[in-house]
N, C-alpha and C. Protein backbone atom coordinates (compact mmCIF):
# COMPACT_ATOMS: atom_id res chain seq x y z
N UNK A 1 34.11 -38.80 -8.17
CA UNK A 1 34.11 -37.44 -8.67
C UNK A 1 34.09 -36.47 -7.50
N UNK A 2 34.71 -35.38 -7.62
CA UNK A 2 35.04 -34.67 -6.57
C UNK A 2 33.64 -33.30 -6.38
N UNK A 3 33.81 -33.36 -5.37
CA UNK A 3 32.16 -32.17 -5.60
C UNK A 3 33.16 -30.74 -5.78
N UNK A 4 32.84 -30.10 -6.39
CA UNK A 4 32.97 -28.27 -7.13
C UNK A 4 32.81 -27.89 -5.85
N UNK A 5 33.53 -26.25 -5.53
CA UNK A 5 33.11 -24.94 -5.14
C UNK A 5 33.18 -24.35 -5.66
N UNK A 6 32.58 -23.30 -5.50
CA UNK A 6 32.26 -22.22 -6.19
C UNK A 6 32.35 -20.77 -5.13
N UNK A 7 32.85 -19.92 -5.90
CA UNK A 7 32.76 -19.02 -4.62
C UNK A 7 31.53 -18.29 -4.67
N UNK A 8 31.26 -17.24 -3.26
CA UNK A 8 30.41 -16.28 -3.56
C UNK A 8 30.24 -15.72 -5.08
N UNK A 9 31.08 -14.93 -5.40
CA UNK A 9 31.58 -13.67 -6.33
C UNK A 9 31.07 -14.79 -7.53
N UNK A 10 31.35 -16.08 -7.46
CA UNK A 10 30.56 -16.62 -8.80
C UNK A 10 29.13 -16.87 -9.01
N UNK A 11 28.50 -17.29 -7.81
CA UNK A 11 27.07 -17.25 -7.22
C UNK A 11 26.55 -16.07 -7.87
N UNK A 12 26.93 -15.12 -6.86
CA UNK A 12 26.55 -13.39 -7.21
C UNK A 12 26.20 -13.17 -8.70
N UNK A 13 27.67 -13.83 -9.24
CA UNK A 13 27.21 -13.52 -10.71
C UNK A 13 26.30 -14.09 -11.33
N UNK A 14 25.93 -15.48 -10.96
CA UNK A 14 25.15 -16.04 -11.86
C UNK A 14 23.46 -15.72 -11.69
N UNK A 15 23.34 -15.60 -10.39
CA UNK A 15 22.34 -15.00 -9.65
C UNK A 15 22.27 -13.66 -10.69
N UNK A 16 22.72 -13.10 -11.15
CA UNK A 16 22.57 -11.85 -11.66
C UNK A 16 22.22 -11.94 -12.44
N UNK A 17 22.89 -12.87 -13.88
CA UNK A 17 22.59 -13.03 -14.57
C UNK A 17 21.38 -13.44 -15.30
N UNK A 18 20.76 -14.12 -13.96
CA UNK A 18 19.36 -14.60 -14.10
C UNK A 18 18.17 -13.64 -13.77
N UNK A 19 18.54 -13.06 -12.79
CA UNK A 19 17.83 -11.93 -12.46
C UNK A 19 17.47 -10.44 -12.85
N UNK A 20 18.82 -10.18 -13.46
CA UNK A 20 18.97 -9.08 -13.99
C UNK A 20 19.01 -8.88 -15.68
N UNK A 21 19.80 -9.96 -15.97
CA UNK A 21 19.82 -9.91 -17.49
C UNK A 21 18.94 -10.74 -18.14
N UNK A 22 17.99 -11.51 -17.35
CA UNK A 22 17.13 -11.98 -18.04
C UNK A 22 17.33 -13.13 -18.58
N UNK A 23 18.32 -13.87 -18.47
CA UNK A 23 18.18 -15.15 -19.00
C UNK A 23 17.96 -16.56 -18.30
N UNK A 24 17.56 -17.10 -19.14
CA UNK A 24 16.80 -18.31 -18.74
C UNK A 24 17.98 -19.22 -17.55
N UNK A 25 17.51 -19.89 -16.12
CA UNK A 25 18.44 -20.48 -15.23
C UNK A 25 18.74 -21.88 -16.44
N UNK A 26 17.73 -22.04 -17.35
CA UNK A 26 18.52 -23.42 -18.19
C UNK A 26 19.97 -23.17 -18.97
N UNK A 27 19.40 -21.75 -19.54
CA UNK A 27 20.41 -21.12 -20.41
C UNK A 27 21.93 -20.55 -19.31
N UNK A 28 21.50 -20.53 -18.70
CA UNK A 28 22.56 -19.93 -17.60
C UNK A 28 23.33 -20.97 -17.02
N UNK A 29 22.43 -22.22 -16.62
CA UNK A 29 23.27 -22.98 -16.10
C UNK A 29 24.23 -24.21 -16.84
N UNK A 30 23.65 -23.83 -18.62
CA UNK A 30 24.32 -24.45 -19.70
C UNK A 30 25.76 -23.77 -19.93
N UNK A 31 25.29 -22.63 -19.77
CA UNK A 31 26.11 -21.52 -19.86
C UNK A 31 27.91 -21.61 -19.07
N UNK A 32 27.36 -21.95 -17.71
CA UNK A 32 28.05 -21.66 -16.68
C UNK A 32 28.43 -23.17 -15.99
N UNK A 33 28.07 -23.81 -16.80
CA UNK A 33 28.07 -25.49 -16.46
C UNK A 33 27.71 -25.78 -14.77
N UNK A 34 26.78 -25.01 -14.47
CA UNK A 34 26.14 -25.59 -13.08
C UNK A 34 24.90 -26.21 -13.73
N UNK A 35 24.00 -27.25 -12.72
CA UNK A 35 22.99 -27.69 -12.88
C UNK A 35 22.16 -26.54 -12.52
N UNK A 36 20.80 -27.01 -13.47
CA UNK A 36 19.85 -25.38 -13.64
C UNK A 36 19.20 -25.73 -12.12
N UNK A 37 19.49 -26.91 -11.36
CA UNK A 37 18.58 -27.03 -10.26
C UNK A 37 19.57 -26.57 -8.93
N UNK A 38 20.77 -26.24 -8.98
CA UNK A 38 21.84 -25.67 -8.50
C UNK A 38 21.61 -24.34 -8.49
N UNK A 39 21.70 -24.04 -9.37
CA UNK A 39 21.30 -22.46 -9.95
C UNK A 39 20.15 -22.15 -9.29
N UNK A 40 18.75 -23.03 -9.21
CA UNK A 40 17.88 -22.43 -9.18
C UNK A 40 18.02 -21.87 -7.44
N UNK A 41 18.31 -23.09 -6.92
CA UNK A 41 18.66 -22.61 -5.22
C UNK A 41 19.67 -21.45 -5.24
N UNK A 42 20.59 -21.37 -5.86
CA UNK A 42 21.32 -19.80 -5.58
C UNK A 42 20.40 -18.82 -5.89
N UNK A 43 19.60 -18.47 -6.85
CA UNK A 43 18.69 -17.22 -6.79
C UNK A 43 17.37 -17.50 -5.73
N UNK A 44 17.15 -18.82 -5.33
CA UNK A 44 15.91 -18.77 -4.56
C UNK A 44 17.07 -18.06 -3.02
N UNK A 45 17.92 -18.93 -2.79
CA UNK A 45 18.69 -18.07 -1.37
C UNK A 45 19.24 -16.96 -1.71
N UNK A 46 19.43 -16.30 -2.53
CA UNK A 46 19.74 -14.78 -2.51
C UNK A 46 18.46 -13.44 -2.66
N UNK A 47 18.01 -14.64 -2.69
CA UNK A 47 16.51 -13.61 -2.96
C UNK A 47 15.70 -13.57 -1.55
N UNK A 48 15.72 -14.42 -1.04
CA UNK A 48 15.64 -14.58 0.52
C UNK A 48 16.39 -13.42 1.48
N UNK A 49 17.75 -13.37 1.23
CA UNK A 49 18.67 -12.56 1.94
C UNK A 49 19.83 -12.35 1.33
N UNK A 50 20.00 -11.71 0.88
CA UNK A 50 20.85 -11.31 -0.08
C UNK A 50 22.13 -10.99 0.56
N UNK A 51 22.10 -9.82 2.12
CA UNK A 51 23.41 -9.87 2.42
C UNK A 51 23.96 -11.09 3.05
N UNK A 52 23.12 -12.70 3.48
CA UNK A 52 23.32 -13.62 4.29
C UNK A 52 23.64 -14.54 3.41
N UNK A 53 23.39 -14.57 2.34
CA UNK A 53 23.56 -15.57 1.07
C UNK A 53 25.04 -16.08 0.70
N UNK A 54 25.41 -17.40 0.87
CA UNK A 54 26.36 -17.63 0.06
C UNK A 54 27.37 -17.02 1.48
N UNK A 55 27.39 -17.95 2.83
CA UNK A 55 28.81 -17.30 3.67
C UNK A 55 30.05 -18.25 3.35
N UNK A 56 30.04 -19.30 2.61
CA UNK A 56 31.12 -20.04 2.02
C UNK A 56 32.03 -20.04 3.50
N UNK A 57 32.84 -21.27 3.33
CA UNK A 57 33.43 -21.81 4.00
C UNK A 57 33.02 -22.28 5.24
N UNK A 58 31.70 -22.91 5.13
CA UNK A 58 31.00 -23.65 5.89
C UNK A 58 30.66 -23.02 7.15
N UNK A 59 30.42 -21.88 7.28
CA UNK A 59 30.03 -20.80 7.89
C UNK A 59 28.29 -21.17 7.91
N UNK A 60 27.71 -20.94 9.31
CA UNK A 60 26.55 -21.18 8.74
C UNK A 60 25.87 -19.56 9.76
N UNK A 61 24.63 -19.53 9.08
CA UNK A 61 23.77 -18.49 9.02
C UNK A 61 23.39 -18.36 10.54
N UNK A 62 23.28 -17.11 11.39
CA UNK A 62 23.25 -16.80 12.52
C UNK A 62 22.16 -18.28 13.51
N UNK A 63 20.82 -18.07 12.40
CA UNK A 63 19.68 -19.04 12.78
C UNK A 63 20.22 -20.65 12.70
N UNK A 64 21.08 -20.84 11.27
CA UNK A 64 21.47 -21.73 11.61
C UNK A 64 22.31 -22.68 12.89
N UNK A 65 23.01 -21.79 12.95
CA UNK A 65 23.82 -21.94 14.40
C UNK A 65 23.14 -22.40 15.28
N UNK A 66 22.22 -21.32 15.81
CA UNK A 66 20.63 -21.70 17.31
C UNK A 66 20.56 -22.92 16.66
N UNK A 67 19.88 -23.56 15.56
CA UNK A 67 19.29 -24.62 15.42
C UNK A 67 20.22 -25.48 16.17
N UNK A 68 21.55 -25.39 15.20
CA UNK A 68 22.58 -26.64 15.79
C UNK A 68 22.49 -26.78 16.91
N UNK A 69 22.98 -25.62 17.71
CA UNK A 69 23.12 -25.49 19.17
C UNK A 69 22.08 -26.09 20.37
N UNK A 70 20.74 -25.50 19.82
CA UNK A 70 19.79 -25.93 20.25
C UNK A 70 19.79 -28.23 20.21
N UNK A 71 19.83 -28.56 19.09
CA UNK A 71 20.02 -29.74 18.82
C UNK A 71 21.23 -30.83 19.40
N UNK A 72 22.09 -29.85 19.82
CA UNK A 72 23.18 -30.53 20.82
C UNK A 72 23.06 -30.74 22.02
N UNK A 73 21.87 -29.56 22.36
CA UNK A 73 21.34 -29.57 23.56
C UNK A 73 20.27 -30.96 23.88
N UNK A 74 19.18 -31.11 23.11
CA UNK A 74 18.41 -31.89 23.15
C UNK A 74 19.28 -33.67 23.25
């Protein structure tokens, strides 16, 4: 089975949906056929950083980077 992407702009939404409109991440992720434990990490990382959230295309997060970098070093 092939693993899904998903883009930002769908994240965003679902994240919203949970956040804003109030419905349940079970109901949401029935909804939206993601796992509610999928789901639950998109609103826990957008809630963290919202403009850093979700850089898709395997882009990783400024800190992430140091880590790597740092670790290539070692």
């Amino acid at each position: 089975m092939k693993r899904r992407k998903f883009s930002r702009e769908f994240k965003i939404e679902a994240v919203k949906l949970v956040r804003e409109r109030g419905v349940s991440v079970a109901q949401a992720g029935r909804d939206l056929d993601v796992h509610e434990n999928v789901l639950r990490k998109w609103v826990k990382e957008f809630g963290s950083d919202p403009v850093q959230a979700f850089p898709g295309h395997g882009q990783m997060k400024p800190e992430q980077q140091e880590i790597e970098r740092l670790r290539r070093e070692v």
